[in-house]
N, C-alpha and C. Protein backbone atom coordinates (compact mmCIF):
# COMPACT_ATOMS: atom_id res chain seq x y z
N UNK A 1 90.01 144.57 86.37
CA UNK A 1 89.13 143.44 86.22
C UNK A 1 89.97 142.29 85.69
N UNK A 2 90.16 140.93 86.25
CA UNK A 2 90.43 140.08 85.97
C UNK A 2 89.78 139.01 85.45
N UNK A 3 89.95 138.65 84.05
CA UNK A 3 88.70 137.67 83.71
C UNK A 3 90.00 136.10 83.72
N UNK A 4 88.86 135.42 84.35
CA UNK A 4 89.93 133.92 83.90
C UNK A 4 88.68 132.83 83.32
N UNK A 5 89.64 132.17 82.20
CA UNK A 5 88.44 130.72 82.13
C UNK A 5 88.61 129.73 82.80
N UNK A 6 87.77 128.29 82.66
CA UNK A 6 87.74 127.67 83.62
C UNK A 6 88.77 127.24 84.15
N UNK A 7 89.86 126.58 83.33
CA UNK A 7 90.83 126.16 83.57
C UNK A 7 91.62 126.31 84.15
N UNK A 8 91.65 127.97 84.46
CA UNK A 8 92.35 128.88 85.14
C UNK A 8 92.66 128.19 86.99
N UNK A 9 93.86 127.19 87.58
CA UNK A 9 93.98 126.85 88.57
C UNK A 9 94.35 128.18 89.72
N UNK A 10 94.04 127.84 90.83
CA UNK A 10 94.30 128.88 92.40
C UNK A 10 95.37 129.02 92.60
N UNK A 11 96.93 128.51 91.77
CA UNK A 11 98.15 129.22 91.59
C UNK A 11 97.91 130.07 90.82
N UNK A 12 97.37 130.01 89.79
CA UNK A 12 97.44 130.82 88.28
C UNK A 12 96.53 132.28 89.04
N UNK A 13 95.79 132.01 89.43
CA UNK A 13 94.52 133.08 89.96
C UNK A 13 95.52 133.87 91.18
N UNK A 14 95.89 132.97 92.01
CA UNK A 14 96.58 133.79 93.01
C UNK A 14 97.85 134.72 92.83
N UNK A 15 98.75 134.31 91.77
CA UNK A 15 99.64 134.84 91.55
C UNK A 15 99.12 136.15 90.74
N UNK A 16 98.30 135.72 89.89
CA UNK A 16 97.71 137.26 88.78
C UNK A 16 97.37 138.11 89.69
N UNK A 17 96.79 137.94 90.46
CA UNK A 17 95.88 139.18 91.89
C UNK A 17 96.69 139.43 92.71
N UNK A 18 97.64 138.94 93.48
CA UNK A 18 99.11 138.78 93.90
C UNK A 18 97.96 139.29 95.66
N UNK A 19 96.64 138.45 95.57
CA UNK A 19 96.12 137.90 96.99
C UNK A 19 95.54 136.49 96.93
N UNK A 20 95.37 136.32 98.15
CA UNK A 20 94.38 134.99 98.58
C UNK A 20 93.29 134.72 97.68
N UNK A 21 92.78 133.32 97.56
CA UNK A 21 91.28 133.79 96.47
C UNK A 21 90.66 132.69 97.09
N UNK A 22 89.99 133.09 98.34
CA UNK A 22 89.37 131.94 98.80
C UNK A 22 87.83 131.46 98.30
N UNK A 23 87.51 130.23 98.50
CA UNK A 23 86.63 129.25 97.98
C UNK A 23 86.44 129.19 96.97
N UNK A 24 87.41 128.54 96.13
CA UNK A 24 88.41 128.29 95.05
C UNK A 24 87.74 127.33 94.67
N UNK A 25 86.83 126.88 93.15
CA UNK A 25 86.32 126.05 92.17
C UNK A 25 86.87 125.34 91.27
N UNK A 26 87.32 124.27 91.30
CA UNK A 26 87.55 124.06 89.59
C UNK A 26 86.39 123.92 88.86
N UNK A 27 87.04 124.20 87.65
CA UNK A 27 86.11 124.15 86.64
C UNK A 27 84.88 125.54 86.43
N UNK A 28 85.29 126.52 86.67
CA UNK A 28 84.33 127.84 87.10
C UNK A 28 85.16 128.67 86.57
N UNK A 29 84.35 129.19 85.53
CA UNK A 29 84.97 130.80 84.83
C UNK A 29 84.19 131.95 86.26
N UNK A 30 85.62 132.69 86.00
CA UNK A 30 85.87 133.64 86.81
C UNK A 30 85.64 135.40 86.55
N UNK A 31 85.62 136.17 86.82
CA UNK A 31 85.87 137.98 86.76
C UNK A 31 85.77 138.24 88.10
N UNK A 32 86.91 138.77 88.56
CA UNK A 32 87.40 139.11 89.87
C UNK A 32 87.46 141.04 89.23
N UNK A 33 86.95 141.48 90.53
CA UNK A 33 87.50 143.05 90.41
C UNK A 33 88.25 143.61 92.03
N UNK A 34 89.56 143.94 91.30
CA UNK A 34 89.89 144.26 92.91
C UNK A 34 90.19 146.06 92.85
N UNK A 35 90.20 146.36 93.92
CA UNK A 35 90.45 147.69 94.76
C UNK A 35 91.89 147.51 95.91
N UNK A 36 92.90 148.66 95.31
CA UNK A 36 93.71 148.65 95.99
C UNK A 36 94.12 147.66 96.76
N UNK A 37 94.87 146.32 95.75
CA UNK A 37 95.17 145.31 95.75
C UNK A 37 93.80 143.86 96.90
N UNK A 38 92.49 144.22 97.35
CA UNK A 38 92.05 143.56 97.95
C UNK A 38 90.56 143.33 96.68
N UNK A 39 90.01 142.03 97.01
CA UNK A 39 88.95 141.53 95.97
C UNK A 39 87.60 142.28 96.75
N UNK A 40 87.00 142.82 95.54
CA UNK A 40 85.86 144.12 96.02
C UNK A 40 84.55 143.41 95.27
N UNK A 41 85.04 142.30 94.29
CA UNK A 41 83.28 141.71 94.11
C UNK A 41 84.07 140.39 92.79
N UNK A 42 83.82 139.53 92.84
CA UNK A 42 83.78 138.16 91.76
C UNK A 42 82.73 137.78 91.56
N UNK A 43 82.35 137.21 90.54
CA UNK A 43 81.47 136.48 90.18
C UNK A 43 82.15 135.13 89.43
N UNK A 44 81.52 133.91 90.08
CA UNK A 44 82.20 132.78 90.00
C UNK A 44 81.03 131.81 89.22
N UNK A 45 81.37 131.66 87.79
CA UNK A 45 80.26 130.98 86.89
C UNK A 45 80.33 129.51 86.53
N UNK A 46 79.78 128.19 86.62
CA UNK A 46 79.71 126.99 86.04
C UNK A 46 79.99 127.28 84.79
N UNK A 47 80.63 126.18 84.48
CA UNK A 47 81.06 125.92 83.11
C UNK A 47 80.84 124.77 82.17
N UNK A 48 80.59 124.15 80.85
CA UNK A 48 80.50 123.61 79.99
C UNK A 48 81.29 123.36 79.21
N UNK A 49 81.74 122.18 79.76
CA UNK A 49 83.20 121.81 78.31
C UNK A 49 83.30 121.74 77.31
N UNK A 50 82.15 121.24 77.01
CA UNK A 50 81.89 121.22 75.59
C UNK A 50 80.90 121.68 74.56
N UNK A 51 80.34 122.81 75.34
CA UNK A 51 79.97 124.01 74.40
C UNK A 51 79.57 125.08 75.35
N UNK A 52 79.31 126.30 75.25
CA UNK A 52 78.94 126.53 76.40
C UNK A 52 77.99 126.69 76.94
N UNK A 53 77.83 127.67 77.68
CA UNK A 53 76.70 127.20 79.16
C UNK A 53 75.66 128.33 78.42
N UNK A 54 74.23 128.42 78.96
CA UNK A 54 73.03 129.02 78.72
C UNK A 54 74.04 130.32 79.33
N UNK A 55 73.40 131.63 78.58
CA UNK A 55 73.93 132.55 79.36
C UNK A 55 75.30 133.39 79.42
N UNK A 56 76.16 132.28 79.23
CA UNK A 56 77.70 132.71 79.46
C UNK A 56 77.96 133.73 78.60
N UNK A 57 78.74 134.59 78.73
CA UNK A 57 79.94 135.70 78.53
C UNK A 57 81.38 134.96 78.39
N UNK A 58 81.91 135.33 76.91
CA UNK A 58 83.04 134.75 77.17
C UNK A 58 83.91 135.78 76.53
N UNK A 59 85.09 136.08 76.77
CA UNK A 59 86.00 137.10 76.90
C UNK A 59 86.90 136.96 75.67
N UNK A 60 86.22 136.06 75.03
CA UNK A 60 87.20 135.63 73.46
C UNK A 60 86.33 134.33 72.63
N UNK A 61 87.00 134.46 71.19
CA UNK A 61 86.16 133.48 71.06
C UNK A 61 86.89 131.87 70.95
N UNK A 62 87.89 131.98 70.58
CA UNK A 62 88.77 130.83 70.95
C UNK A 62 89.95 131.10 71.91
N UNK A 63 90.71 129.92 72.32
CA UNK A 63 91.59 130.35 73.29
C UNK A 63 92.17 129.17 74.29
N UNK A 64 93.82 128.79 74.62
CA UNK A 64 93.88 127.49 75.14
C UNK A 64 93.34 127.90 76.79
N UNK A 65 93.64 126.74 77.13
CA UNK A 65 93.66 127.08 78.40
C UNK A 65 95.05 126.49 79.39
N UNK A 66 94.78 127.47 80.65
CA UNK A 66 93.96 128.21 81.34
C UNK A 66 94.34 129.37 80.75
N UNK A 67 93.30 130.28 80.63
CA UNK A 67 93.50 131.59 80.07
C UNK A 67 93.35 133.01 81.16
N UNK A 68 93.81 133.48 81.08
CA UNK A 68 93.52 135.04 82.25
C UNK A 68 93.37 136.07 81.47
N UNK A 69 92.71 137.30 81.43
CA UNK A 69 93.04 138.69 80.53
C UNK A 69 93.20 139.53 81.62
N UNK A 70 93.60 140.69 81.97
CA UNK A 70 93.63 141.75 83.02
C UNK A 70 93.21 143.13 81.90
N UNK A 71 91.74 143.79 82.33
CA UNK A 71 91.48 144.99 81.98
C UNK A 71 91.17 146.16 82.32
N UNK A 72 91.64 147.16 82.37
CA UNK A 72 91.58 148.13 82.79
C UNK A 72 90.69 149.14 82.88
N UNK A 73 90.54 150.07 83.38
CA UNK A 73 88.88 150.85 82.79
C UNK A 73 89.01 151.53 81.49
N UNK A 74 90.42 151.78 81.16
CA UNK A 74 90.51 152.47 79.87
C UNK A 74 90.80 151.33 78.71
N UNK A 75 91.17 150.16 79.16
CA UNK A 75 91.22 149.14 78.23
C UNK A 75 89.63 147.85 78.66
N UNK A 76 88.61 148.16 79.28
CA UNK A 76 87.86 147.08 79.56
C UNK A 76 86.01 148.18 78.37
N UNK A 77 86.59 147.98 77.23
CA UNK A 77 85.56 148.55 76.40
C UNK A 77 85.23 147.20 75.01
N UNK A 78 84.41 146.70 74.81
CA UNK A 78 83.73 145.35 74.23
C UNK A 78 82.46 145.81 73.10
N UNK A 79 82.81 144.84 72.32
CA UNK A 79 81.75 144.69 71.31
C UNK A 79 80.82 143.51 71.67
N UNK A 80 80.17 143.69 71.87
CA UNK A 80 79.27 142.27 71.94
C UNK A 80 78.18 141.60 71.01
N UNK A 81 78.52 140.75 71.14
CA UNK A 81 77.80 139.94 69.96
C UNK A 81 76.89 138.40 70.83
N UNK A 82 75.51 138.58 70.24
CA UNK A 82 74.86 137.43 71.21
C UNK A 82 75.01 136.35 70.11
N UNK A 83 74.87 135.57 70.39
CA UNK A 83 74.86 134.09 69.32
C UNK A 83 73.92 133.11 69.95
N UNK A 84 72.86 132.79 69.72
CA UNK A 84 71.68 131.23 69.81
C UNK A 84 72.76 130.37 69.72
N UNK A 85 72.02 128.48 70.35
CA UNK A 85 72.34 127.72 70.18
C UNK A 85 71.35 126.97 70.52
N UNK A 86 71.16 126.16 70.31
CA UNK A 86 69.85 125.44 70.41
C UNK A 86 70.24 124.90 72.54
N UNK A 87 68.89 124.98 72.81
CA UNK A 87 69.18 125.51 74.82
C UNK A 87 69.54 126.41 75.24
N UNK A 88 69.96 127.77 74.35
CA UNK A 88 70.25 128.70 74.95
C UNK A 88 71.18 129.74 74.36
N UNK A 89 71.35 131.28 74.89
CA UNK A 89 72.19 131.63 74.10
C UNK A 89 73.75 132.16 75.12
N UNK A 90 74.27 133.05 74.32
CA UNK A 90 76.08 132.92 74.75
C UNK A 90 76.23 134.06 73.91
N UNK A 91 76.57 134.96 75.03
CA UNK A 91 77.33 136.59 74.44
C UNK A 91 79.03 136.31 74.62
N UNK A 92 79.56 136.68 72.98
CA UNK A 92 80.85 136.90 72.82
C UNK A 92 81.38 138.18 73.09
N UNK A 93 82.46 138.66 73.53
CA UNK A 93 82.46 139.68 74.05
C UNK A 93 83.91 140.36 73.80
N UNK A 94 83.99 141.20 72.74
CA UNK A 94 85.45 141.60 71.96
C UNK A 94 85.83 142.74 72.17
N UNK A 95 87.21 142.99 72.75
CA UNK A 95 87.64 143.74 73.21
C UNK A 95 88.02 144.90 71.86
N UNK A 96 87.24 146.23 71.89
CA UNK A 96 87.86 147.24 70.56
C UNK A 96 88.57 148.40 71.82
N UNK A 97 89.33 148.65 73.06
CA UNK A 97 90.07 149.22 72.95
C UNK A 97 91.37 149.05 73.33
């Protein structure tokens, strides 16, 4: 599983997956899952610069950008934590293994 944030550009994305990543967004947090090097399902999310979006999952809680993580099934295990904000809320999502 590949998580990227928004910032994350279609060099940065293409080289991590080491394939094509067609219909390519800026500004769109990413989680790509591939199978024997080909993309088997993404989900491609709007983003909020400046706080975040109703809803969102974010893979850390600070962090520059563009950021990528790569997790594994034995390393893709999370604590999650929901947090309110006034419009909406935003699950943080911390990696314990």
């Amino acid at each position: 599983m590949h998580v990227y944030s928004y910032g994350a550009s279609l060099e940065v994305i293409e080289k991590a997956l080491g394939t094509r990543f067609p219909g390519y967004v800026e500004l769109t947090r990413r989680i790509v899952f591939l199978k024997d090097g080909k993309i088997v399902h993404r989900e491609d999310e709007p983003t909020e610069v400046e706080r975040s979006a109703n809803g969102e999952v974010s893979f850390a809680e600070s962090y520059p950008e563009p950021s990528h993580w790569l997790f594994t099934p034995d390393t893709a295990v999370f604590r999650a934590e929901k947090k309110e904000f006034e419009g909406g809320v935003h699950y943080a999502l911390t990696q314990i293994k």
